[in-house]
PDB file of N, CA and C in Angstrom:
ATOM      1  N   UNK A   1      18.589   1.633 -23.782  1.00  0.00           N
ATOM      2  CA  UNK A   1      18.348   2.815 -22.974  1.00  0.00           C
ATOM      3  C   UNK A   1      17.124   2.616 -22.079  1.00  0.00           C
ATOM      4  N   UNK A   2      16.124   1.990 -23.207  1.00  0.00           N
ATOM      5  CA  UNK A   2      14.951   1.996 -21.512  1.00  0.00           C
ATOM      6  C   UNK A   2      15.012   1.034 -20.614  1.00  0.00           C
ATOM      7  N   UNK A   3      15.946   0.213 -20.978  1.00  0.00           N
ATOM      8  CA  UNK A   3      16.398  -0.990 -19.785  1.00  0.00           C
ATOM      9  C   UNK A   3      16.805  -0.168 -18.931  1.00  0.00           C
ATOM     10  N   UNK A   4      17.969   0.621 -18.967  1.00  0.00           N
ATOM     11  CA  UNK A   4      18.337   1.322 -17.657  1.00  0.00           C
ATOM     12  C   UNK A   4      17.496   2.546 -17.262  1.00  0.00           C
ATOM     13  N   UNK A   5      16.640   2.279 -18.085  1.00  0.00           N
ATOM     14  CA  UNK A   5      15.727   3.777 -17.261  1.00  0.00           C
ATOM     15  C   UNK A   5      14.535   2.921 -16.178  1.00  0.00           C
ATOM     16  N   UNK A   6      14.668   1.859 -16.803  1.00  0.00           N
ATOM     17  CA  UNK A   6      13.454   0.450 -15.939  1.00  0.00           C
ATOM     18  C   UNK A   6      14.020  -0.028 -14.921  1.00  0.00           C
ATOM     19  N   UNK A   7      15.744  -0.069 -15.430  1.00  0.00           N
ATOM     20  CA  UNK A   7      16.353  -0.182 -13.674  1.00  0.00           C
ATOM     21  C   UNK A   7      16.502   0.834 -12.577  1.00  0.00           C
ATOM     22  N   UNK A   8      16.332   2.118 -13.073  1.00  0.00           N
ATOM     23  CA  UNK A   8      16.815   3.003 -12.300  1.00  0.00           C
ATOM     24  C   UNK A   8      15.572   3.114 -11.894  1.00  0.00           C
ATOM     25  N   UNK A   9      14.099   3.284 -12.139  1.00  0.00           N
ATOM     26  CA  UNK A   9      13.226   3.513 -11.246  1.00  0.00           C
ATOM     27  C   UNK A   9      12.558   2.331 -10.509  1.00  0.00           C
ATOM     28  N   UNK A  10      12.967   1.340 -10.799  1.00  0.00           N
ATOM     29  CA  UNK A  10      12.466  -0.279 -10.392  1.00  0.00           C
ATOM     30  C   UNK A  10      13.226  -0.418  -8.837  1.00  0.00           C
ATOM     31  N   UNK A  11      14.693  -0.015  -8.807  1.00  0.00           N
ATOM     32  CA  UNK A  11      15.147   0.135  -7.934  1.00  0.00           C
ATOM     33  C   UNK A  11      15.295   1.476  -6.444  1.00  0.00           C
ATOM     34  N   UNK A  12      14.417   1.877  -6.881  1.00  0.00           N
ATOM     35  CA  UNK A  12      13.534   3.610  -5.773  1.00  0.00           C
ATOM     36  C   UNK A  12      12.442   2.767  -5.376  1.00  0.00           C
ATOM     37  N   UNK A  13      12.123   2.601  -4.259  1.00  0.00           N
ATOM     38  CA  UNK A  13      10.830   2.451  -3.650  1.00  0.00           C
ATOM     39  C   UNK A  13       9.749   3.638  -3.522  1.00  0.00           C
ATOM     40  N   UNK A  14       8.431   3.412  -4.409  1.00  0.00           N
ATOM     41  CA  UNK A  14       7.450   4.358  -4.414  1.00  0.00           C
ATOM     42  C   UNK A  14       7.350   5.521  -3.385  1.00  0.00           C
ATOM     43  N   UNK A  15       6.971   6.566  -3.575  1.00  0.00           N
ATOM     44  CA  UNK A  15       6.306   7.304  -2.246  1.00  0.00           C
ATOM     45  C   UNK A  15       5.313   7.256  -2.193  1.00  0.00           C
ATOM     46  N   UNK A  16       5.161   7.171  -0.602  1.00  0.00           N
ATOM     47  CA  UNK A  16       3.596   6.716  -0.242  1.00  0.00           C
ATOM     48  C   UNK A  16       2.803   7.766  -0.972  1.00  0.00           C
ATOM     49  N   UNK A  17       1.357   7.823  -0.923  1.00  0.00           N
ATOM     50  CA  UNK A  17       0.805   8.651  -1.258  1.00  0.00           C
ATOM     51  C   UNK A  17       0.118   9.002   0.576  1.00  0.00           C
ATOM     52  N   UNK A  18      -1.214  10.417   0.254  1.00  0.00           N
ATOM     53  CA  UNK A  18      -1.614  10.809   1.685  1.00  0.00           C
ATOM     54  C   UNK A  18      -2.906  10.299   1.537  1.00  0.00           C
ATOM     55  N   UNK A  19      -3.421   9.805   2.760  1.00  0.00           N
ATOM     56  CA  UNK A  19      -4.420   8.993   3.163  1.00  0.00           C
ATOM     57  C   UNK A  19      -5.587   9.888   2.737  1.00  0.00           C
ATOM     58  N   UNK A  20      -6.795   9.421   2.232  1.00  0.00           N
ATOM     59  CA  UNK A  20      -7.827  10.262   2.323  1.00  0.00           C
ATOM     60  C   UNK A  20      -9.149   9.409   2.811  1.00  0.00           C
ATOM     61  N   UNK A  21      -9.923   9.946   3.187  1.00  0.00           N
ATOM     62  CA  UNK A  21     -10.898   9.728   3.960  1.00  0.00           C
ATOM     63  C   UNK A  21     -12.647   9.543   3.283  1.00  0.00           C
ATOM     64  N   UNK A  22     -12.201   9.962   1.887  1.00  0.00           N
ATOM     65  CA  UNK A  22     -13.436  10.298   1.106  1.00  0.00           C
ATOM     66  C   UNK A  22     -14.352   9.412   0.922  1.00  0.00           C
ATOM     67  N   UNK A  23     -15.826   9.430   0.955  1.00  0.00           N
ATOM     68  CA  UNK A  23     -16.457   8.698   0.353  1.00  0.00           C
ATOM     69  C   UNK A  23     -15.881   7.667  -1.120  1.00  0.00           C
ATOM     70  N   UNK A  24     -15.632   8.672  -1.914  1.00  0.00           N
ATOM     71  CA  UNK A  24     -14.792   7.862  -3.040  1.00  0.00           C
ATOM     72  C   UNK A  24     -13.644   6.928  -3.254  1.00  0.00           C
ATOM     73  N   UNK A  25     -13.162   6.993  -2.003  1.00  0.00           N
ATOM     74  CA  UNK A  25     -11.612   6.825  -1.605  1.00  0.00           C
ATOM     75  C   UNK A  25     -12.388   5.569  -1.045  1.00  0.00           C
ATOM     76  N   UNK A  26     -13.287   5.950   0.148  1.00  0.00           N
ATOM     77  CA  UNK A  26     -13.920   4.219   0.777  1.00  0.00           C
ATOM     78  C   UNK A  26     -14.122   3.426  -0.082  1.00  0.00           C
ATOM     79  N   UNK A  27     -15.025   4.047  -1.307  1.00  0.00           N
ATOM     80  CA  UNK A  27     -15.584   3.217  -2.250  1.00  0.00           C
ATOM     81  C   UNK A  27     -14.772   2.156  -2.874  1.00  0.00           C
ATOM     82  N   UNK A  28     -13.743   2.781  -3.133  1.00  0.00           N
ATOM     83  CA  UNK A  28     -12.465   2.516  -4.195  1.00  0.00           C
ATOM     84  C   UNK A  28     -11.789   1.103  -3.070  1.00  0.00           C
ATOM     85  N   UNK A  29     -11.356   1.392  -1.958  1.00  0.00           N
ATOM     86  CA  UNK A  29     -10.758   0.199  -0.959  1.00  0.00           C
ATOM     87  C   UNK A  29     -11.727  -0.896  -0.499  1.00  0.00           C
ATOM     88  N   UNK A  30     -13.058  -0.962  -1.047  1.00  0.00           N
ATOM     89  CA  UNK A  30     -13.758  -1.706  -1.096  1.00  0.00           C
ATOM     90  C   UNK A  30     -13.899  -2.476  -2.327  1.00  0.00           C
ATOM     91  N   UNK A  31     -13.642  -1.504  -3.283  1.00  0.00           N
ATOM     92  CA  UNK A  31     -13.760  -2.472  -4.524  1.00  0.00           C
ATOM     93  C   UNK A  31     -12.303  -3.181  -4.236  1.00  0.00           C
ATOM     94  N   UNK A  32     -10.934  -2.588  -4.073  1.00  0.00           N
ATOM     95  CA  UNK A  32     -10.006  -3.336  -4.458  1.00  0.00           C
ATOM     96  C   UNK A  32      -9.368  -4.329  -3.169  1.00  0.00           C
ATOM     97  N   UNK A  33     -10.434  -4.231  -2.178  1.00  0.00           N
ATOM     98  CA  UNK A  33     -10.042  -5.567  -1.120  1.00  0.00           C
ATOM     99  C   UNK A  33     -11.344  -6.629  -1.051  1.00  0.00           C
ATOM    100  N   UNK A  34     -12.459  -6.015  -1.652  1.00  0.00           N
ATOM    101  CA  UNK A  34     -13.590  -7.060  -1.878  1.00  0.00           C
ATOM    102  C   UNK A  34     -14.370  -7.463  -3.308  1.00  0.00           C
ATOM    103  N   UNK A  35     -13.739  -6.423  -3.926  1.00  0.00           N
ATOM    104  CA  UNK A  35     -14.111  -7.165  -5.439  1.00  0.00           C
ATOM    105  C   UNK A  35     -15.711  -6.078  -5.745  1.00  0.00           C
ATOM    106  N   UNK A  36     -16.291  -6.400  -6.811  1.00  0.00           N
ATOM    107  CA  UNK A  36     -17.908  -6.147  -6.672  1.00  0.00           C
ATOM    108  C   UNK A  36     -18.577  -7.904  -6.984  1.00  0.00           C
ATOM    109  N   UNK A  37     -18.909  -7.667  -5.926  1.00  0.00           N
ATOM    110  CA  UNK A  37     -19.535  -9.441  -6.093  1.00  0.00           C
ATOM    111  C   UNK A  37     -21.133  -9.132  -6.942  1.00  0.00           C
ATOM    112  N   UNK A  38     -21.315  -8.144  -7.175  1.00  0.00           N
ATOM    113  CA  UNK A  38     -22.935  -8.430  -7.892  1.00  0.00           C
ATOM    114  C   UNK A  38     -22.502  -8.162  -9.474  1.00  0.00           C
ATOM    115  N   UNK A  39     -21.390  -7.441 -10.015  1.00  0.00           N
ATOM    116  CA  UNK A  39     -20.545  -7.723 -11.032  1.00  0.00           C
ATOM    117  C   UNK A  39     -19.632  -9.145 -11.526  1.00  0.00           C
ATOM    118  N   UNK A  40     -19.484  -9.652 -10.440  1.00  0.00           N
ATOM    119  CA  UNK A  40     -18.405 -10.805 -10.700  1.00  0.00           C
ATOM    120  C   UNK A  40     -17.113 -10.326 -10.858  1.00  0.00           C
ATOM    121  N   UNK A  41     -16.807  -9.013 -10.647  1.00  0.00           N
ATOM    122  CA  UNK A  41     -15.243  -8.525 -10.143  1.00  0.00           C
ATOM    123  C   UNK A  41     -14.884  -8.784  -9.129  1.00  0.00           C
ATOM    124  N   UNK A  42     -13.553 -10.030  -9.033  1.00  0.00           N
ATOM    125  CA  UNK A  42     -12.753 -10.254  -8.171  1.00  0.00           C
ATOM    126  C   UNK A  42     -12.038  -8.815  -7.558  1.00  0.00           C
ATOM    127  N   UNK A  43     -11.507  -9.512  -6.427  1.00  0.00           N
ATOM    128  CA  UNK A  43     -10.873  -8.191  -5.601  1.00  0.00           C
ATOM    129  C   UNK A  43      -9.198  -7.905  -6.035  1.00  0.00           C
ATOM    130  N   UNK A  44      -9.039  -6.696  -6.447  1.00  0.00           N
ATOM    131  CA  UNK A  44      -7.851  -6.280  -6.972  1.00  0.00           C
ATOM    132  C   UNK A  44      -6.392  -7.046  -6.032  1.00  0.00           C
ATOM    133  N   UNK A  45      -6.661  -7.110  -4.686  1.00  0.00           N
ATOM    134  CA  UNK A  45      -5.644  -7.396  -3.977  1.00  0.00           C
ATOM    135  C   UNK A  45      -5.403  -8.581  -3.931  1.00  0.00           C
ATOM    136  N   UNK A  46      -6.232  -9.703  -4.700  1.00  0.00           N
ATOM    137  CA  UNK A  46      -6.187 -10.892  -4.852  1.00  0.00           C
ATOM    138  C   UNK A  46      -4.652 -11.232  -5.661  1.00  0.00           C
ATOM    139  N   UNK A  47      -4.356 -10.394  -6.591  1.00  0.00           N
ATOM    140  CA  UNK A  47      -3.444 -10.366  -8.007  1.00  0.00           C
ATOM    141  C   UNK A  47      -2.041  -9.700  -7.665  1.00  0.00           C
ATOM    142  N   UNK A  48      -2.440  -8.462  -7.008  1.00  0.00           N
ATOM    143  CA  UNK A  48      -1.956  -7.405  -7.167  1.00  0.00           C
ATOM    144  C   UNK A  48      -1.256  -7.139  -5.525  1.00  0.00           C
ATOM    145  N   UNK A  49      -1.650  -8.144  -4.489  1.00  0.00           N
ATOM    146  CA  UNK A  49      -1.342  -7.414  -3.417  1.00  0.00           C
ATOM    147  C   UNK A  49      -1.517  -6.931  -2.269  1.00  0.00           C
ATOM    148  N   UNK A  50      -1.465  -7.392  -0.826  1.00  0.00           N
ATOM    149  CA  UNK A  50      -2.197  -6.476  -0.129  1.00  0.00           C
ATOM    150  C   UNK A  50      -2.127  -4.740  -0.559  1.00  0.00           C
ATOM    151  N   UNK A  51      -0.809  -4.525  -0.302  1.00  0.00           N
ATOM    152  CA  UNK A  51      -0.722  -2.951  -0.599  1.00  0.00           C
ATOM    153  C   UNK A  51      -0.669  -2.237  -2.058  1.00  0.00           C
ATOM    154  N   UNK A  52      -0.978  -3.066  -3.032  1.00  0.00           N
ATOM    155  CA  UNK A  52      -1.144  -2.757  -3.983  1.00  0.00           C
ATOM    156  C   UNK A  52       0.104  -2.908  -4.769  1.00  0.00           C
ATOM    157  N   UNK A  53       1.093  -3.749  -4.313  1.00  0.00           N
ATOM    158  CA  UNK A  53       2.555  -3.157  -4.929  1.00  0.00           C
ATOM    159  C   UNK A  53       2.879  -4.270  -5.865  1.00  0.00           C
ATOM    160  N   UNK A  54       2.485  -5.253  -6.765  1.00  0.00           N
ATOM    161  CA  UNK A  54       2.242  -5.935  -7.503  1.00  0.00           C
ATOM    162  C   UNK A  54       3.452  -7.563  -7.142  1.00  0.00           C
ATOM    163  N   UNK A  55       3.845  -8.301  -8.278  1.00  0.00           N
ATOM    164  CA  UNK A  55       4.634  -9.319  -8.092  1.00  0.00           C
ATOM    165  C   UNK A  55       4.782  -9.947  -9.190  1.00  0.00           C
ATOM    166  N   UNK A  56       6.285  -9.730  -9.668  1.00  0.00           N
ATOM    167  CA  UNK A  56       6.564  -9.958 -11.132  1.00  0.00           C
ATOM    168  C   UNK A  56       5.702  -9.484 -11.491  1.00  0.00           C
ATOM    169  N   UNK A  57       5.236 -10.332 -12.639  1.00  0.00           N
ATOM    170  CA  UNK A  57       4.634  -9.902 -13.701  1.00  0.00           C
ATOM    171  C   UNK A  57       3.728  -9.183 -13.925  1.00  0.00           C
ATOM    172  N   UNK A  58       2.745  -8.830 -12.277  1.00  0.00           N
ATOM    173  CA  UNK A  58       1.677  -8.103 -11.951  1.00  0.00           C
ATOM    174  C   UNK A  58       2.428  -7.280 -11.719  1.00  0.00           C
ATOM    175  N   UNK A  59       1.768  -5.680 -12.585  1.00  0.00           N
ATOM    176  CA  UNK A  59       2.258  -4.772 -12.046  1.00  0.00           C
ATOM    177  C   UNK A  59       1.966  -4.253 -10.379  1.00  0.00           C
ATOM    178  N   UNK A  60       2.795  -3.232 -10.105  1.00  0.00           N
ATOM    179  CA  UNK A  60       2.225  -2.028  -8.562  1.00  0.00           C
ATOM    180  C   UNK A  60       1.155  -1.300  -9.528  1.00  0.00           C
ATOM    181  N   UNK A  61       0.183  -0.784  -8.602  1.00  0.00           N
ATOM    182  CA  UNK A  61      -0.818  -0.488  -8.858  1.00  0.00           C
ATOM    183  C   UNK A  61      -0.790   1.184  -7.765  1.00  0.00           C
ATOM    184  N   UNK A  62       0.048   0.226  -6.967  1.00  0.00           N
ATOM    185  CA  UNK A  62       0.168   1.787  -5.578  1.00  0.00           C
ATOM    186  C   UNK A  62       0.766   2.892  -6.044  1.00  0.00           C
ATOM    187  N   UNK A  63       0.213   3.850  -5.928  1.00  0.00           N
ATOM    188  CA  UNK A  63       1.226   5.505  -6.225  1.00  0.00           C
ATOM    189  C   UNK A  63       0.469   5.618  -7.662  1.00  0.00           C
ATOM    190  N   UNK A  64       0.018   4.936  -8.569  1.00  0.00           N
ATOM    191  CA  UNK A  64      -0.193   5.565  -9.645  1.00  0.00           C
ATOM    192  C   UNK A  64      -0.826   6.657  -9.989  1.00  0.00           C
ATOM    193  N   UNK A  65      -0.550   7.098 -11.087  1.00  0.00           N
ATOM    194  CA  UNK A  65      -1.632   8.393 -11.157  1.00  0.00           C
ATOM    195  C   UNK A  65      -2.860   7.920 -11.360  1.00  0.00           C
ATOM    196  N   UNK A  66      -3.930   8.655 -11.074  1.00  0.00           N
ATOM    197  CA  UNK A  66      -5.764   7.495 -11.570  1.00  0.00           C
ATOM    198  C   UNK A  66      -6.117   7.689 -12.983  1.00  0.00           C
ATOM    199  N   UNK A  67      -5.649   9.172 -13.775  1.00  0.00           N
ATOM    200  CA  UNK A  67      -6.080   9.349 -15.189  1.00  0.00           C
ATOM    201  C   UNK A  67      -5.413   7.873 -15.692  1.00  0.00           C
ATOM    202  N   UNK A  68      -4.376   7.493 -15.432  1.00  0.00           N
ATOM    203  CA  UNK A  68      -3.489   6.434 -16.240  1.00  0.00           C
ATOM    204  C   UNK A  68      -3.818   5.000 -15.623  1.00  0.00           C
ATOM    205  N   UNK A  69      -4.547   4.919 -14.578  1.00  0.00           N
ATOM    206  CA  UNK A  69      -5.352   3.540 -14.060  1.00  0.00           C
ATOM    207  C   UNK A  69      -6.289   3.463 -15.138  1.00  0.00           C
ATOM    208  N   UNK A  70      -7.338   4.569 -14.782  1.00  0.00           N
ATOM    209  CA  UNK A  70      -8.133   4.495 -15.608  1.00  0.00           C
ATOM    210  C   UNK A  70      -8.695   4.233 -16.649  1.00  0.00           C
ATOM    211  N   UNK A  71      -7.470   4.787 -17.727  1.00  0.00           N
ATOM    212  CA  UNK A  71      -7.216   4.809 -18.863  1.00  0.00           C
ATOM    213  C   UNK A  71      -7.000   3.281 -19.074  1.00  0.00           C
ATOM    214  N   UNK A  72      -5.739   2.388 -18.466  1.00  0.00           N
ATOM    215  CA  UNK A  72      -5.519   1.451 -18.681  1.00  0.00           C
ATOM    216  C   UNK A  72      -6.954   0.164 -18.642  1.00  0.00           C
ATOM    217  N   UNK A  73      -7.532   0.721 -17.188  1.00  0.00           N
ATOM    218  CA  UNK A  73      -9.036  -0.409 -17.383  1.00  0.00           C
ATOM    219  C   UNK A  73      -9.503  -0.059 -18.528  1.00  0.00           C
ATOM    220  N   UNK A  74      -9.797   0.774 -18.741  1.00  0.00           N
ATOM    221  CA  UNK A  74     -10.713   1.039 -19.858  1.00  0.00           C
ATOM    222  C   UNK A  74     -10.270   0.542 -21.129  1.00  0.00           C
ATOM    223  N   UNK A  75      -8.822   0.394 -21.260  1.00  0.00           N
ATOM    224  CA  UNK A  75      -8.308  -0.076 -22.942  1.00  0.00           C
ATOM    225  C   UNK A  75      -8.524  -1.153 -22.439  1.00  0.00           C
ATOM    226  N   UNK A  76      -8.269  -2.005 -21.274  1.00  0.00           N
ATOM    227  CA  UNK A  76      -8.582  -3.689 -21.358  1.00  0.00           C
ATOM    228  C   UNK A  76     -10.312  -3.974 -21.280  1.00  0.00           C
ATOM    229  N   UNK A  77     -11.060  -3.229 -20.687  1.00  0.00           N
ATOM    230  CA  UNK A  77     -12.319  -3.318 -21.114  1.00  0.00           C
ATOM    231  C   UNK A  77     -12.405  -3.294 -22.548  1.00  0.00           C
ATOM    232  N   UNK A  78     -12.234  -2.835 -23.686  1.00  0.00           N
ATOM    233  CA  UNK A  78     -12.432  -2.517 -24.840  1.00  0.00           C
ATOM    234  C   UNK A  78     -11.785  -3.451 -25.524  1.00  0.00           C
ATOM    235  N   UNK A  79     -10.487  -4.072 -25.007  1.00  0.00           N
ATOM    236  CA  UNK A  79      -9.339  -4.721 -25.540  1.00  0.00           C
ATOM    237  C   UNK A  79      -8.860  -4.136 -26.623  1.00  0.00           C
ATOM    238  N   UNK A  80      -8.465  -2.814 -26.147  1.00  0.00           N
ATOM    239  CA  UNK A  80      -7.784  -2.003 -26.979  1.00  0.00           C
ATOM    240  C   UNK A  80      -6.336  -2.521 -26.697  1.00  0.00           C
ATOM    241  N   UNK A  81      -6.167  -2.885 -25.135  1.00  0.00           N
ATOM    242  CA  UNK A  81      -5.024  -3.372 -24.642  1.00  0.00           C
ATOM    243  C   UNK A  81      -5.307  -5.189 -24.328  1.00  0.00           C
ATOM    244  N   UNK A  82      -4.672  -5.833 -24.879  1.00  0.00           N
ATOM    245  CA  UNK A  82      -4.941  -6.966 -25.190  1.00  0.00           C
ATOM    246  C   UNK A  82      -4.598  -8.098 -23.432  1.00  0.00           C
ATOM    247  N   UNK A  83      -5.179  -8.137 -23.007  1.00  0.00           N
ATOM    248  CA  UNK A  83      -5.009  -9.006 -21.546  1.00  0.00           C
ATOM    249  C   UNK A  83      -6.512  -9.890 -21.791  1.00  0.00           C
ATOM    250  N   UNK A  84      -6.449 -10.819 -21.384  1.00  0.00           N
ATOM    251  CA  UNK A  84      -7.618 -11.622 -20.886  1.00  0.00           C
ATOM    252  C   UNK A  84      -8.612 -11.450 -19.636  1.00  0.00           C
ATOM    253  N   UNK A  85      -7.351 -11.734 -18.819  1.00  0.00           N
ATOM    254  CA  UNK A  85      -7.866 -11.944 -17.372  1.00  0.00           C
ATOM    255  C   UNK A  85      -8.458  -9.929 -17.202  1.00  0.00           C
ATOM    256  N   UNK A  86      -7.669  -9.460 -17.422  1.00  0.00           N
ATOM    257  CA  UNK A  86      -8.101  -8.184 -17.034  1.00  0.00           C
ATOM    258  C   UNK A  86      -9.168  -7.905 -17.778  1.00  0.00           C
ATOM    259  N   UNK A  87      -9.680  -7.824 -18.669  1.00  0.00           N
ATOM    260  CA  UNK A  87     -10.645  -7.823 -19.886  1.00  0.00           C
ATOM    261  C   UNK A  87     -11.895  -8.225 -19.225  1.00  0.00           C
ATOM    262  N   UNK A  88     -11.891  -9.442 -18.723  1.00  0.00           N
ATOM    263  CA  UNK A  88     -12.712 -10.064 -17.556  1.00  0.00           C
ATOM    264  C   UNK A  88     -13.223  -9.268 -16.143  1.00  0.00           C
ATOM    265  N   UNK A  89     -12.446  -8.418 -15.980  1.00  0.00           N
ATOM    266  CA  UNK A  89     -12.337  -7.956 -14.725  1.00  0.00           C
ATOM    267  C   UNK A  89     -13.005  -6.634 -14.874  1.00  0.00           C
ATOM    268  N   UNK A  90     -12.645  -5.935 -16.000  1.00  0.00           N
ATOM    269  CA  UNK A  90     -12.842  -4.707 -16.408  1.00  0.00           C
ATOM    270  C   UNK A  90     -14.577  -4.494 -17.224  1.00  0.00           C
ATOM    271  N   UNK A  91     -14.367  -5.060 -17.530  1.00  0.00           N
ATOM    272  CA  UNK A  91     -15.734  -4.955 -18.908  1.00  0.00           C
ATOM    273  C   UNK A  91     -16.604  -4.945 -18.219  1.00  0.00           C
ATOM    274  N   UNK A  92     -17.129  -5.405 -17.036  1.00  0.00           N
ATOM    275  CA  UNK A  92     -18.568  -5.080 -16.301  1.00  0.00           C
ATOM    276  C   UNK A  92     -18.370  -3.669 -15.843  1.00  0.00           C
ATOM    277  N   UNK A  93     -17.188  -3.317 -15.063  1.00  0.00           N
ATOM    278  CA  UNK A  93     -17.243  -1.938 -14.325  1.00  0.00           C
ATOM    279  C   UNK A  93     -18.223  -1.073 -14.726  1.00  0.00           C
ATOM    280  N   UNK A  94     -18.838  -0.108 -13.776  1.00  0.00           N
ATOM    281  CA  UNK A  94     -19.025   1.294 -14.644  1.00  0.00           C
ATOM    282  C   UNK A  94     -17.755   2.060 -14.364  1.00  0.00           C
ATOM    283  N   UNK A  95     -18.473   3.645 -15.100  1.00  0.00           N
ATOM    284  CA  UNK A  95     -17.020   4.722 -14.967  1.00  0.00           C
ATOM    285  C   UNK A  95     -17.240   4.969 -13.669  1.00  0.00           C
ATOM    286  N   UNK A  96     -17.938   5.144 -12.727  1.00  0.00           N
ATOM    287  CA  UNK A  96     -18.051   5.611 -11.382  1.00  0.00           C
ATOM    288  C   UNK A  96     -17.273   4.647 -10.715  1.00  0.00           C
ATOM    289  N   UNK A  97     -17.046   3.071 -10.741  1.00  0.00           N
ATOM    290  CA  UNK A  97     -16.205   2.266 -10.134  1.00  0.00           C
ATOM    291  C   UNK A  97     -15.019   2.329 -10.441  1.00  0.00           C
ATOM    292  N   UNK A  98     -14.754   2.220 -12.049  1.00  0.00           N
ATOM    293  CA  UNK A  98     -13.046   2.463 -12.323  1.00  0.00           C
ATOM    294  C   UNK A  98     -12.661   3.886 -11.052  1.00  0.00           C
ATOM    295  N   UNK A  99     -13.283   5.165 -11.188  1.00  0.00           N
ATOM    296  CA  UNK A  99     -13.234   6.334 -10.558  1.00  0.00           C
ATOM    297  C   UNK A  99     -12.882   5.888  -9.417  1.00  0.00           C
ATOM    298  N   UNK A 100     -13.424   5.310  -9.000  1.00  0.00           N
ATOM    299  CA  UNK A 100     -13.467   4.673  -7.186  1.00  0.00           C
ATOM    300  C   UNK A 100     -12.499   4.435  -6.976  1.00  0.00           C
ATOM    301  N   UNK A 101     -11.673   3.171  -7.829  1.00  0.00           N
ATOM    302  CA  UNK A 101     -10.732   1.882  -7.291  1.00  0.00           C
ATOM    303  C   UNK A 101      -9.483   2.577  -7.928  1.00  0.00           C
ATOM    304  N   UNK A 102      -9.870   3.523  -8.497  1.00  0.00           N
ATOM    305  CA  UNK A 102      -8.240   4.310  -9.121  1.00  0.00           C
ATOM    306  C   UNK A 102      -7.825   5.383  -7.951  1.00  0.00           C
ATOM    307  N   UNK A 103      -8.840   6.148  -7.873  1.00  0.00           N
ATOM    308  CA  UNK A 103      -8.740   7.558  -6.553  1.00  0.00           C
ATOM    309  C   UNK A 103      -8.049   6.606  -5.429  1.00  0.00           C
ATOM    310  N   UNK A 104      -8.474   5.449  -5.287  1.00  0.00           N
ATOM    311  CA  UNK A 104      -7.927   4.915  -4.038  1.00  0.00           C
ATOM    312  C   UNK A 104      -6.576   4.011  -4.000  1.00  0.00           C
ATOM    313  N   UNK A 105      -6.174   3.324  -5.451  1.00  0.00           N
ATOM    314  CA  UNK A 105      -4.695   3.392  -5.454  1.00  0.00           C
ATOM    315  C   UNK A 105      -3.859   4.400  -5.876  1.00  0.00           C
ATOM    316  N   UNK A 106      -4.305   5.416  -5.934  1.00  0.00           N
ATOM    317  CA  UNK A 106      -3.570   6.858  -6.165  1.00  0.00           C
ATOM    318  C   UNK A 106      -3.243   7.475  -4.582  1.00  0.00           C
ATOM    319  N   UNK A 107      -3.919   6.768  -3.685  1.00  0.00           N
ATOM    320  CA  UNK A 107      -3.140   7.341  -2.587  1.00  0.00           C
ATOM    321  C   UNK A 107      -2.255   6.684  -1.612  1.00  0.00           C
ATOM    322  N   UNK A 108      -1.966   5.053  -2.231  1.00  0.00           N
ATOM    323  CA  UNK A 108      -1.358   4.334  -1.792  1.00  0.00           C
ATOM    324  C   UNK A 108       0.148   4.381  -1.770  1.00  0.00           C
TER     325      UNK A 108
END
């Protein structure tokens, strides 16, 4: 059953989300097209994408909701959710950056 529930939405192309302009929103498209280089966080779009929409095995990142971005850095910071590379990526952040780089693939 969740195979065809994975095909049926795998095969809908996302809706865009609406552009925003926010300080937070800048913040966020900076972290995820330049990384934080004084952290040693690579840039999200490196992995993931120009537009955020992933490849194989990398998920889309675009359209998501941010509570559930969020959530997700944060279990691979902790390695509550078991990834490496992300673990790496995550564990320096603060919460004000996850905040950032999520608000801004939430409107992608």
């Amino acid at each position: 059953m969740s195979d065809a529930i994975a095909d049926y939405y795998s095969s809908h192309n996302p809706v865009a989300g609406e552009p925003d302009t926010s300080p937070e929103i800048a913040a966020g498209k900076s972290i995820f097209t330049d990384g934080i280089p004084s952290e040693s966080v690579p840039a999200c779009v490196a992995c993931h994408g120009e537009h955020a929409e992933g490849n194989g095995p990398i998920p889309r990142l675009a359209g998501q909701h941010e509570d559930y971005l969020a959530r997700q850095l944060e279990a691979y910071a902790s390695m509550e959710r078991a990834n490496e590379i992300m673990r790496e990526i995550s564990k320096d952040m603060m919460a004000e950056q996850i905040s950032e780089v999520t608000a801004y693939l939430a409107t992608l």
